[in-house]
Structures are given as C-alpha cells and as structure tokens.
N, C-alpha and C. Protein backbone atom coordinates (compact mmCIF):
# COMPACT_ATOMS: atom_id res chain seq x y z
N UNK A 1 190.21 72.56 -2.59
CA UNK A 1 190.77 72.43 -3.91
C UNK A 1 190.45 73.69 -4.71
N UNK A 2 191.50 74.25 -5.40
CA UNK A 2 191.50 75.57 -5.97
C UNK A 2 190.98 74.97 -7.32
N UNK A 3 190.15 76.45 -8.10
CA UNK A 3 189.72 76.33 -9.42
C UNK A 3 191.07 75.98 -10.74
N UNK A 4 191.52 75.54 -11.07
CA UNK A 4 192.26 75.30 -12.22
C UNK A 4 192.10 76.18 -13.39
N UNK A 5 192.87 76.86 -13.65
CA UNK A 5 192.61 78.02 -14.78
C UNK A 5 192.60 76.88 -16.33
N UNK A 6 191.48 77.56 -17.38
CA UNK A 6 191.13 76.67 -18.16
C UNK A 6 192.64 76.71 -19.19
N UNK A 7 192.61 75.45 -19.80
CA UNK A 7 193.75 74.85 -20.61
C UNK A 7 193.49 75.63 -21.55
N UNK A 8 194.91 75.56 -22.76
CA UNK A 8 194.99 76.28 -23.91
C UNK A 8 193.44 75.70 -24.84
N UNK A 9 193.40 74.26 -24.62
CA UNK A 9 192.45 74.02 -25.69
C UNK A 9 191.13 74.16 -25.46
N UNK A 10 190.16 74.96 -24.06
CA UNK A 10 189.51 74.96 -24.04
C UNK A 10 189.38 76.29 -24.04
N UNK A 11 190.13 77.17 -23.52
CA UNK A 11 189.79 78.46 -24.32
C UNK A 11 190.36 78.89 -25.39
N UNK A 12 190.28 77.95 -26.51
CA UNK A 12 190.19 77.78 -27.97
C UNK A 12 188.85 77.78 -28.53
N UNK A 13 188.36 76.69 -27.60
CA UNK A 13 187.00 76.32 -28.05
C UNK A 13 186.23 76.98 -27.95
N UNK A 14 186.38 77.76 -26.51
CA UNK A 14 185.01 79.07 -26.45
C UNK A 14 185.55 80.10 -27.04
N UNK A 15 186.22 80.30 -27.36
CA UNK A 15 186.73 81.78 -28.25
C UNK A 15 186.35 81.52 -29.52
N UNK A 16 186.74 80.26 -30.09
CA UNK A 16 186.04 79.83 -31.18
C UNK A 16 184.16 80.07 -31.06
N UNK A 17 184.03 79.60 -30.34
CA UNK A 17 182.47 79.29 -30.11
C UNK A 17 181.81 81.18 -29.81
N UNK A 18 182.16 81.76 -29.07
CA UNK A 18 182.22 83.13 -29.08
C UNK A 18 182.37 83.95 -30.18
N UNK A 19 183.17 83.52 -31.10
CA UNK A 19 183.54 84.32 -32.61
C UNK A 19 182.58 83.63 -33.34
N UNK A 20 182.34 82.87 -33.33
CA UNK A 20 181.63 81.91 -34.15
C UNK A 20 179.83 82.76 -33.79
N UNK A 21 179.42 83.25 -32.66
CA UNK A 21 177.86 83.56 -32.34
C UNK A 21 178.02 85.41 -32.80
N UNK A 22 179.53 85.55 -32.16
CA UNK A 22 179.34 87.43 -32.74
C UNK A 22 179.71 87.83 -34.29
N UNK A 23 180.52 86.41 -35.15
CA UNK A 23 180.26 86.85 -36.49
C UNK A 23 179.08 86.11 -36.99
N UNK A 24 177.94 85.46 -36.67
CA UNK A 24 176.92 84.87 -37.28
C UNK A 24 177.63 83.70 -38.14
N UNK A 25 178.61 82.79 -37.50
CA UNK A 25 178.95 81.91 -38.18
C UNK A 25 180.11 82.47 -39.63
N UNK A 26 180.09 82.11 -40.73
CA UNK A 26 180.26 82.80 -41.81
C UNK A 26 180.14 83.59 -42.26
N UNK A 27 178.97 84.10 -41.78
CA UNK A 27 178.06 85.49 -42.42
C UNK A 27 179.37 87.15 -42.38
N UNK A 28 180.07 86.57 -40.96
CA UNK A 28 180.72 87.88 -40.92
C UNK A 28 182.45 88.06 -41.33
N UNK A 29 182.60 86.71 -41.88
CA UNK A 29 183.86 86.53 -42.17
C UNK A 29 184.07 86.15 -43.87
N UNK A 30 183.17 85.92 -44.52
CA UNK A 30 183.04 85.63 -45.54
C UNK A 30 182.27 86.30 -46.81
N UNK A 31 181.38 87.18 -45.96
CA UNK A 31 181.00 87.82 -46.79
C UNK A 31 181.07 89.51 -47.01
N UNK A 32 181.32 90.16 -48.65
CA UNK A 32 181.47 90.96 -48.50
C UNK A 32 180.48 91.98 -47.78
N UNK A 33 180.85 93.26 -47.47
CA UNK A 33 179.74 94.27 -46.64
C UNK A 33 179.39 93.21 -46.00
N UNK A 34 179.91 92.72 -44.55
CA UNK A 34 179.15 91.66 -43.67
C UNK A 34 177.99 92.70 -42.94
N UNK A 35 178.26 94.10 -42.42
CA UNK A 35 177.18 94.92 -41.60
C UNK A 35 176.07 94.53 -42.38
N UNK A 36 175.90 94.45 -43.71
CA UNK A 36 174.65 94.45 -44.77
C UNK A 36 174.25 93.25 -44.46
N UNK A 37 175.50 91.92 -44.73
CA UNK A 37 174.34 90.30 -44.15
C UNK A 37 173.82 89.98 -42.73
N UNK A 38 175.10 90.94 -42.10
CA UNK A 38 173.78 90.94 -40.53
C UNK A 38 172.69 91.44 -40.35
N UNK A 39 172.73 92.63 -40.84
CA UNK A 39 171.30 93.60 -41.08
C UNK A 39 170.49 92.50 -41.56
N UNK A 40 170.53 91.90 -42.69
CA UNK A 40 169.33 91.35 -43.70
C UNK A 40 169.32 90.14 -42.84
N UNK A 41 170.09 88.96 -42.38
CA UNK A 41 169.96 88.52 -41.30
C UNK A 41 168.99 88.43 -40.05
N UNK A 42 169.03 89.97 -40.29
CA UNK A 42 168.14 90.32 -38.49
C UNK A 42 166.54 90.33 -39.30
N UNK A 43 166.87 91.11 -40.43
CA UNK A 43 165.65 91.35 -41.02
C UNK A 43 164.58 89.99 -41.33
N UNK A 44 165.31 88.90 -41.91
CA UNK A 44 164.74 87.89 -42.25
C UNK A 44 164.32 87.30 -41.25
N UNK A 45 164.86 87.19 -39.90
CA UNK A 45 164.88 86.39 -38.82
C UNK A 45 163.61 87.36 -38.20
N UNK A 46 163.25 88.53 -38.14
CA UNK A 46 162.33 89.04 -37.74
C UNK A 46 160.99 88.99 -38.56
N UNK A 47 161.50 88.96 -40.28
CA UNK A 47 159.92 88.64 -40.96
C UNK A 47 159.45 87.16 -41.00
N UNK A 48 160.37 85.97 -40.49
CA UNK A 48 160.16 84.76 -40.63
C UNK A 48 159.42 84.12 -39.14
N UNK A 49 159.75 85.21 -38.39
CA UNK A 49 158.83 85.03 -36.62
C UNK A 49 157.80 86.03 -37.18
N UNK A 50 158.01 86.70 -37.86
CA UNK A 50 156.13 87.95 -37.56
C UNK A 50 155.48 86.26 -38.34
N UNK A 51 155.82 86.27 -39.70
CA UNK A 51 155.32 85.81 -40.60
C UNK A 51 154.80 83.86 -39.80
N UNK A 52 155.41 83.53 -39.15
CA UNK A 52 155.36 82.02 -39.01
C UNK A 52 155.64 81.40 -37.46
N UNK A 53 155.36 82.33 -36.77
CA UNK A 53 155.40 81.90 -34.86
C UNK A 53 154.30 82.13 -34.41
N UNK A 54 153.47 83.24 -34.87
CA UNK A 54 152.13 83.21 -34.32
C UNK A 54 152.35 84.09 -33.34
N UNK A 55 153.40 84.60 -32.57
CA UNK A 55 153.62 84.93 -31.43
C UNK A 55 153.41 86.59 -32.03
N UNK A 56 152.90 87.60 -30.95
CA UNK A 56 152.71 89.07 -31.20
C UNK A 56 154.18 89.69 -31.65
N UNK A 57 153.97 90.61 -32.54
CA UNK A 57 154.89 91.61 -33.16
C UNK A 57 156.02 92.04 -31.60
N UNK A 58 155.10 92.26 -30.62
CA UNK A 58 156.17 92.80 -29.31
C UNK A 58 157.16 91.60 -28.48
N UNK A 59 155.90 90.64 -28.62
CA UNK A 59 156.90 89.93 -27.93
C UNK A 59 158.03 89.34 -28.86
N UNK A 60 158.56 89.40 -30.27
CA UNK A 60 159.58 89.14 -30.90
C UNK A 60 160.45 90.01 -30.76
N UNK A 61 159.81 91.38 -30.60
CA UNK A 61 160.72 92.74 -30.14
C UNK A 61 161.07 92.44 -28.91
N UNK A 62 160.58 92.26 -28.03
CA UNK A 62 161.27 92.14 -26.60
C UNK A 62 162.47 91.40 -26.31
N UNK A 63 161.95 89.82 -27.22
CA UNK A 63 163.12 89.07 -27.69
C UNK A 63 164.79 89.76 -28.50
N UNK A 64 164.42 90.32 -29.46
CA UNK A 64 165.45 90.83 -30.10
C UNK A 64 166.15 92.25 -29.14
N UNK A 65 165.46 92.31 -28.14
CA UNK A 65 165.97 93.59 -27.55
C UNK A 65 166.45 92.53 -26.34
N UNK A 66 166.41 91.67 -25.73
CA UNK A 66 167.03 90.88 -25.02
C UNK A 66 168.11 90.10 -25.66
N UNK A 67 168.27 89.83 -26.68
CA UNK A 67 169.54 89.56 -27.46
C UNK A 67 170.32 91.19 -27.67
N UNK A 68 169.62 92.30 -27.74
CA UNK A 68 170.77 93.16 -27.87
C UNK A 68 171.62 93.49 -26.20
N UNK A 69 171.12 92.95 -25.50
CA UNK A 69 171.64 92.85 -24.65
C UNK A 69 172.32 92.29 -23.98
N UNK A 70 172.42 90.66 -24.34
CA UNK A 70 173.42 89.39 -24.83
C UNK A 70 174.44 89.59 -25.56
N UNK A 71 174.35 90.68 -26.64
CA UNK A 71 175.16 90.73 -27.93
C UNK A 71 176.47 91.67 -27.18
N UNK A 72 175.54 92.68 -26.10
CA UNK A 72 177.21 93.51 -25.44
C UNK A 72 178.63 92.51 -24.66
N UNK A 73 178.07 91.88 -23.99
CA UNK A 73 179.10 90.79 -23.38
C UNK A 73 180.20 90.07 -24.12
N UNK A 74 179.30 89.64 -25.34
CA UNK A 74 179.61 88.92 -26.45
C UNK A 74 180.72 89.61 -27.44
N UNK A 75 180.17 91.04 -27.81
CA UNK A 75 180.93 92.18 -28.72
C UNK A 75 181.95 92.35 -27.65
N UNK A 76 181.84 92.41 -26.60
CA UNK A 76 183.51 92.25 -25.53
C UNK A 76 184.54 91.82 -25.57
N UNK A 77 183.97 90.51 -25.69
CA UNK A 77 184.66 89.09 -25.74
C UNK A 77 185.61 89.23 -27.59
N UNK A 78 184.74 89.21 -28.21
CA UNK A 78 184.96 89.37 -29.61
C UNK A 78 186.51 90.47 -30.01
N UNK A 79 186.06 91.16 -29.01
CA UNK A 79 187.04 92.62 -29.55
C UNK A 79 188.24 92.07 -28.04
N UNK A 80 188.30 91.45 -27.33
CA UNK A 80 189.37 90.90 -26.63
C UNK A 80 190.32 89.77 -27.82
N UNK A 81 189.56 89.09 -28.12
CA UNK A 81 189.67 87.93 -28.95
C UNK A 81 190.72 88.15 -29.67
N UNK A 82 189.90 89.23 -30.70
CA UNK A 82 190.46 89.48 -31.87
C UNK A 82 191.04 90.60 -31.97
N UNK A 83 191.78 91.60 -30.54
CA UNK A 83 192.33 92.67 -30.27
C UNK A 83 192.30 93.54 -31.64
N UNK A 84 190.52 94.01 -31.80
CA UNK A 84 190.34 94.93 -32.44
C UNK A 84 189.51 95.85 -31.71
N UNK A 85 189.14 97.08 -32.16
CA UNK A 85 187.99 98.20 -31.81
C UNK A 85 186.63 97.62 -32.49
N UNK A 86 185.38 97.40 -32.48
CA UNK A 86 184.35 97.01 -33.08
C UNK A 86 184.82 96.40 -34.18
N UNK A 87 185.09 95.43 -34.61
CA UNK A 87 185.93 94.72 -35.58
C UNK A 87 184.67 94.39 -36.90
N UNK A 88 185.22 94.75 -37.85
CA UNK A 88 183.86 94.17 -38.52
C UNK A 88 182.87 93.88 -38.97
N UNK A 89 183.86 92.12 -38.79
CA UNK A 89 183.25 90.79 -39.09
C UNK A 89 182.24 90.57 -37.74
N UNK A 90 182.47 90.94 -36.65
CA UNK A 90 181.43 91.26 -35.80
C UNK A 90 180.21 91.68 -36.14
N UNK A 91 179.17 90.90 -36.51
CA UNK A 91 177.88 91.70 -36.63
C UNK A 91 176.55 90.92 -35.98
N UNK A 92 176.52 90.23 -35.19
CA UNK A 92 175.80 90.44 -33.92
C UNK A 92 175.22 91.76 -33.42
N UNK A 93 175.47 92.54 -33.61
CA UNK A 93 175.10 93.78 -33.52
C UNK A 93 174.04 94.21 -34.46
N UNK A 94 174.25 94.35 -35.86
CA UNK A 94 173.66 94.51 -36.96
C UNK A 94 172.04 93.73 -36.90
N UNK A 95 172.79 92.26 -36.52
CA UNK A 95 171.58 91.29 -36.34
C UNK A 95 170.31 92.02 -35.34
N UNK A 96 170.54 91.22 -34.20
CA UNK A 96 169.60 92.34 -32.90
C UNK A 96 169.56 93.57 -33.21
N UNK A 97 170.24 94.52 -33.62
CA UNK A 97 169.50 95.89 -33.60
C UNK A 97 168.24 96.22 -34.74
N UNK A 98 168.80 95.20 -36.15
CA UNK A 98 167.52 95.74 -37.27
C UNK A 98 166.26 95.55 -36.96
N UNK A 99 166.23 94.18 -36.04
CA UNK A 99 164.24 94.39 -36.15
C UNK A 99 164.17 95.23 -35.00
N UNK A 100 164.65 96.05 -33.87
CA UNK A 100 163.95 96.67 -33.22
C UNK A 100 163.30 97.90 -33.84
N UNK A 101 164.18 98.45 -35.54
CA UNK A 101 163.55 99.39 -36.23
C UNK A 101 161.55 99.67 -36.14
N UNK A 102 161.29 98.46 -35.83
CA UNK A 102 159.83 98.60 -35.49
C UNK A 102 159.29 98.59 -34.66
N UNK A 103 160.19 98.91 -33.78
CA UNK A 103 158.74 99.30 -32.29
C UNK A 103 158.08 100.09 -32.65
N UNK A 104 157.99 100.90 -33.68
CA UNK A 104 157.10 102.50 -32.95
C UNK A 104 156.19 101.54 -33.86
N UNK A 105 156.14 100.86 -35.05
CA UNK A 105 155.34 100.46 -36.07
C UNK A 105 154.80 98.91 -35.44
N UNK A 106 154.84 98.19 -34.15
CA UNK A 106 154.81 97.15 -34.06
C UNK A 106 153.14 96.74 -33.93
N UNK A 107 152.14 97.31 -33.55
CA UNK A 107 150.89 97.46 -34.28
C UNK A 107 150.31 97.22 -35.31
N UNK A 108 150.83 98.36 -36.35
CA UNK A 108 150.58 98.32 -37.63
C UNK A 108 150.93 96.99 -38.30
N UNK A 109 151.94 96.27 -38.00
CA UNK A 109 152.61 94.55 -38.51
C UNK A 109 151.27 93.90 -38.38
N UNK A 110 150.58 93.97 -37.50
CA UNK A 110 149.37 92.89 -36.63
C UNK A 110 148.38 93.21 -37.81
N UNK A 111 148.22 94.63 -38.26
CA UNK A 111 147.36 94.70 -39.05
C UNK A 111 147.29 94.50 -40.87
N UNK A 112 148.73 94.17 -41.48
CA UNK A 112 149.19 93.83 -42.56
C UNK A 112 148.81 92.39 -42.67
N UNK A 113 147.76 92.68 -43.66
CA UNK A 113 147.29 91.25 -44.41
C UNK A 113 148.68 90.15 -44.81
N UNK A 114 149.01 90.60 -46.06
CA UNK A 114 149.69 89.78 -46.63
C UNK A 114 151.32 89.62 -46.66
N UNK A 115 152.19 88.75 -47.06
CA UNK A 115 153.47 88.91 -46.70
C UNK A 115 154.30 90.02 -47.98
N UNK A 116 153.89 89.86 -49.09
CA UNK A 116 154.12 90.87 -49.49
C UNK A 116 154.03 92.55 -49.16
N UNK A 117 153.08 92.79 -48.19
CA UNK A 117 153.16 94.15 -47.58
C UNK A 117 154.45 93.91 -46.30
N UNK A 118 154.16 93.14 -45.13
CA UNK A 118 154.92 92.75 -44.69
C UNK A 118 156.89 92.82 -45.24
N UNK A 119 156.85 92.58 -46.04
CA UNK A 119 158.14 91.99 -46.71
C UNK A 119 158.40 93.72 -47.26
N UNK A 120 157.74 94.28 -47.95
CA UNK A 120 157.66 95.80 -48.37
C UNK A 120 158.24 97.05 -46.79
N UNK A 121 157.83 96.60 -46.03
CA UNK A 121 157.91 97.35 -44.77
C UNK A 121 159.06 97.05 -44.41
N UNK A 122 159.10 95.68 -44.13
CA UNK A 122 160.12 95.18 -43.43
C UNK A 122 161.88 95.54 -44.68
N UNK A 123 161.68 95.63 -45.71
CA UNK A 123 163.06 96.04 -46.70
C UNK A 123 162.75 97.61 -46.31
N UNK A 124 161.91 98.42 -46.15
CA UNK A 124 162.05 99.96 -46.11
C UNK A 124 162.90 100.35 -44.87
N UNK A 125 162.23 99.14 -43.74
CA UNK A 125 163.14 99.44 -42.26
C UNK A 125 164.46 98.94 -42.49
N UNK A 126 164.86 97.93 -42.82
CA UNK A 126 166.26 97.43 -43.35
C UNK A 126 166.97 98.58 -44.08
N UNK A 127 166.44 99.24 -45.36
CA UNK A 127 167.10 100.03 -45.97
C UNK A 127 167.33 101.22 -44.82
N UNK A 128 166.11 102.13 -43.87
CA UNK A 128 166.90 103.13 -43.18
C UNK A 128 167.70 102.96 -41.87
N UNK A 129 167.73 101.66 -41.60
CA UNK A 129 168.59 101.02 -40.85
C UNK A 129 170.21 101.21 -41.45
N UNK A 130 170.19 100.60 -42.33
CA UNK A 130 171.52 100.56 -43.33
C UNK A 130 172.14 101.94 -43.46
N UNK A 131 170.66 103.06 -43.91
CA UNK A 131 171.61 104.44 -43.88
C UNK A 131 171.97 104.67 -42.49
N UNK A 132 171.45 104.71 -42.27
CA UNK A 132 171.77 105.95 -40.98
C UNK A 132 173.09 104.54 -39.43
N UNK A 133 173.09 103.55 -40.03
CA UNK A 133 174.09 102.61 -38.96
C UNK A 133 175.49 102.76 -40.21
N UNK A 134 175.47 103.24 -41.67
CA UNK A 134 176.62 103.44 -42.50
C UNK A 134 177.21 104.72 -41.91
N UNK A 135 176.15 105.62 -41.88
CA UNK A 135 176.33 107.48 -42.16
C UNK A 135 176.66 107.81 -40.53
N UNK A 136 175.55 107.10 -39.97
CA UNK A 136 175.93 107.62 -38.30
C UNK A 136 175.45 109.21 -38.52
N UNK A 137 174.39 109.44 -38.87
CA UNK A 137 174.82 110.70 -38.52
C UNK A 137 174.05 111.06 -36.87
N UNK A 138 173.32 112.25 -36.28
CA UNK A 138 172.46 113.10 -35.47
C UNK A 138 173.22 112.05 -34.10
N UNK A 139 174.64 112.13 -34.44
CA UNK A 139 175.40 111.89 -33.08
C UNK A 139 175.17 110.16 -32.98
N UNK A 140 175.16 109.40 -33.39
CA UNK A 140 174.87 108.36 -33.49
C UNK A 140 176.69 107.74 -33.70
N UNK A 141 177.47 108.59 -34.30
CA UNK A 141 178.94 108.43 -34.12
C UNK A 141 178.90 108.66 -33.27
N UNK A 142 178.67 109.38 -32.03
CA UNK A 142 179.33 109.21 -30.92
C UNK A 142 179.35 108.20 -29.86
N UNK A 143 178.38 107.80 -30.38
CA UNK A 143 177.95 106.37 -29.17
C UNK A 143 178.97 105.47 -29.34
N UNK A 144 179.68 105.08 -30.50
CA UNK A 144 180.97 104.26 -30.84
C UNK A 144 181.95 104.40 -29.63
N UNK A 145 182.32 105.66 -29.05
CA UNK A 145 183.53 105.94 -28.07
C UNK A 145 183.04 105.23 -26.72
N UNK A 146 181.77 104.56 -26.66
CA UNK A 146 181.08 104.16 -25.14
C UNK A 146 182.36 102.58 -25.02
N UNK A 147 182.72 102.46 -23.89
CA UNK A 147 183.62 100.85 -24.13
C UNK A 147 182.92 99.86 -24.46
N UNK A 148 183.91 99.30 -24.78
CA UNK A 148 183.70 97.69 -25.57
C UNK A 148 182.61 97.40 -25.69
N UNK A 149 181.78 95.87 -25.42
CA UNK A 149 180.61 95.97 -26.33
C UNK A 149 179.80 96.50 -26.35
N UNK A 150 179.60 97.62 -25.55
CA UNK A 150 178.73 99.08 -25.16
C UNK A 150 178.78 99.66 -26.35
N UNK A 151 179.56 99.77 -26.93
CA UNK A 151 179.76 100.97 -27.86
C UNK A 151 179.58 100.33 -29.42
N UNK A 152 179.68 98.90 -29.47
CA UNK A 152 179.72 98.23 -30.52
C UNK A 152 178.10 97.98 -30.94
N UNK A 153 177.51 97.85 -29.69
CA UNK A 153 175.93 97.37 -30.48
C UNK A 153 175.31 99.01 -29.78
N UNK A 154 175.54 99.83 -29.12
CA UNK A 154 174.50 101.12 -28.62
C UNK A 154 174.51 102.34 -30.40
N UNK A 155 175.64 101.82 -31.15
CA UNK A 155 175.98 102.82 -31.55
C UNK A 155 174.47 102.16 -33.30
N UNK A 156 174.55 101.22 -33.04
CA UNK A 156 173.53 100.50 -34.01
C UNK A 156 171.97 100.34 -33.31
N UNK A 157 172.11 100.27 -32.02
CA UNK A 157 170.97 100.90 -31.37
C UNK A 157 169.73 102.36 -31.67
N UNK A 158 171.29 102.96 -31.54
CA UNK A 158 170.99 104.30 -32.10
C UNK A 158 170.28 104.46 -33.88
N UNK A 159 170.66 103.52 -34.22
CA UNK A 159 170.69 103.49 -35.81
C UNK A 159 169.13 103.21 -36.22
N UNK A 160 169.09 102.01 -35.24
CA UNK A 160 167.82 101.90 -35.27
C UNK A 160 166.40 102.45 -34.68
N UNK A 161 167.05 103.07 -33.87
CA UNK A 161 165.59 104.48 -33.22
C UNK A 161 165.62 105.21 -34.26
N UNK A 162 166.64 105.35 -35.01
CA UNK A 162 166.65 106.73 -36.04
C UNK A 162 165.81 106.02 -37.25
N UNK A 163 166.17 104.83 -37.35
CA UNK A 163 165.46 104.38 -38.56
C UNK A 163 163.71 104.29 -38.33
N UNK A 164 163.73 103.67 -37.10
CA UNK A 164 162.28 103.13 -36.37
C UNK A 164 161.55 104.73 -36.42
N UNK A 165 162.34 105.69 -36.13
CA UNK A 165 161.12 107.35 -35.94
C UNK A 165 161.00 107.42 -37.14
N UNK A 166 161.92 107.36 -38.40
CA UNK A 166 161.81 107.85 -39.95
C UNK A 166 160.73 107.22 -40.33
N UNK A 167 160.49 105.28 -40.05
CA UNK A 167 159.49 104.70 -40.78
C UNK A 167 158.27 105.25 -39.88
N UNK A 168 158.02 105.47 -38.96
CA UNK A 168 156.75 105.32 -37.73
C UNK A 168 156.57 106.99 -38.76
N UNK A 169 157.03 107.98 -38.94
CA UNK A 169 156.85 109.05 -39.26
C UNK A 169 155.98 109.44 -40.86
N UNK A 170 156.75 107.86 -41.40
CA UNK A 170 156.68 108.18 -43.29
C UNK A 170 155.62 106.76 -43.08
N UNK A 171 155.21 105.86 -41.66
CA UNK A 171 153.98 105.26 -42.55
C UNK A 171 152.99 105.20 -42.36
C-alpha cells in the first residue's frame, strides 16, 4: 500500500501550524516593527530562564542555539508558504538569535546579583542586537543571499556575534 499524499486540509493545518511557530503566533503579524517583538521576545524568554530555571547561563545558550537551528527548516517552510524572500512577519529568527548575544558574557550573568543588573545587560545586548541585525553592517548583509532558511536566521546570527563581541568588549 502506497503513502497517500496529504489532503488539502491537512496541509492547511501544518502550514498554519508552521506560520503560526515562525511568526511567534501574533507577535509577527500584528505587530508593528515585528523584528523588534521577536528580538524582545528572545530577550525576555532568555532573562526569565537566567532569572527563574536555576539552570546555568550555557546551558540556556546551548538551548537557544539548538532552536537556531530548528528555526532554519522552519524559515524554509515559511518562505515556501508564503512565497516570499525572508518575509518579515517571520521572526523566529530574531527570537533564537538575541540571547545567543551572550556567550562571550555567559559567566559574568552567574555572577550578577540582582535582576535589575541582569535586566540592564540583558536591554544593552537587545539594543546592539537591534543595531547591527537593522544596519547589517561588517558583511553581515551578505549572509542574507545564503538559501532559504540559511540565510534568514545566519544573517541574524551574524548580528548577534557582532552584538555579543561589542558587549563582551564594553563590559
């Protein structure tokens, strides 16, 4: 017995369900500057595990760097979907790439008393995240031309080594 190619209404549902995980639900369809609510997104979701899992600063990084690697398949699918180039309301990308801004600093987190320092660090990495994944600059546009979801989350990858050396440098 041969596989049955899936019906109209079930690849509705996962395309739905697919658009639904690479725009963060609403976040990327509803709101204005969505790159900015994924960013802050990633950000919150990374100070709410330092701040309240108990679990080490790396192993949340390892996590979020194993979702940026989930997120390429996904940014695929997304830009098939919705027969665009990096579209976006897509920001799955935005999400997973902001907290890796702290590897080089993921130490120093362990040693921040309070959440207000915490919360201070964590908006400085958000903010040079934001520049440099807007501006693209030191070739960080070029990573965009890599295919499909390669090029959609490497190019915010990039954004965030650039941001992660600026803070590891200035703290």
């Amino acid at each position: 017995m041969t596989d049955a190619p899936p019906s109209a209404s079930q690849d509705s549902g996962s395309n739905r369900l697919l658009l639904g995980i690479a725009t963060l639900g609403p976040l990327g369809t509803c709101c204005p500057a969505p790159g900015t609510f994924g960013s802050l997104a990633g950000a919150l979701a990374f100070l709410a595990l330092l701040e309240w899992s108990y679990l080490p600063p790396s192993y949340i990084l390892w996590g979020f760097t194993l979702l940026a690697l989930l997120a390429i398949p996904i940014c695929s699918a997304a830009e098939r979907i919705l027969c665009k180039r990096d579209p976006g309301e897509v920001i799955i990308d935005e999400f997973v790439a902001m907290p890796l801004v702290f590897w080089g600093i993921s130490n120093d987190l362990t040693t921040l008393e309070g959440t207000l320092e915490k919360l201070t660090l964590t908006m400085a990495g958000f903010v040079l995240f934001r520049i440099f994944d807007i501006w693209k600059p030191l070739g960080i546009n070029r990573l965009q031309v890599l295919p499909k979801g390669i090029g959609v989350v490497v190019d915010d990858l990039g954004a965030a080594f650039a941001a992660g050396l600026c803070l590891w440098i200035f703290s």
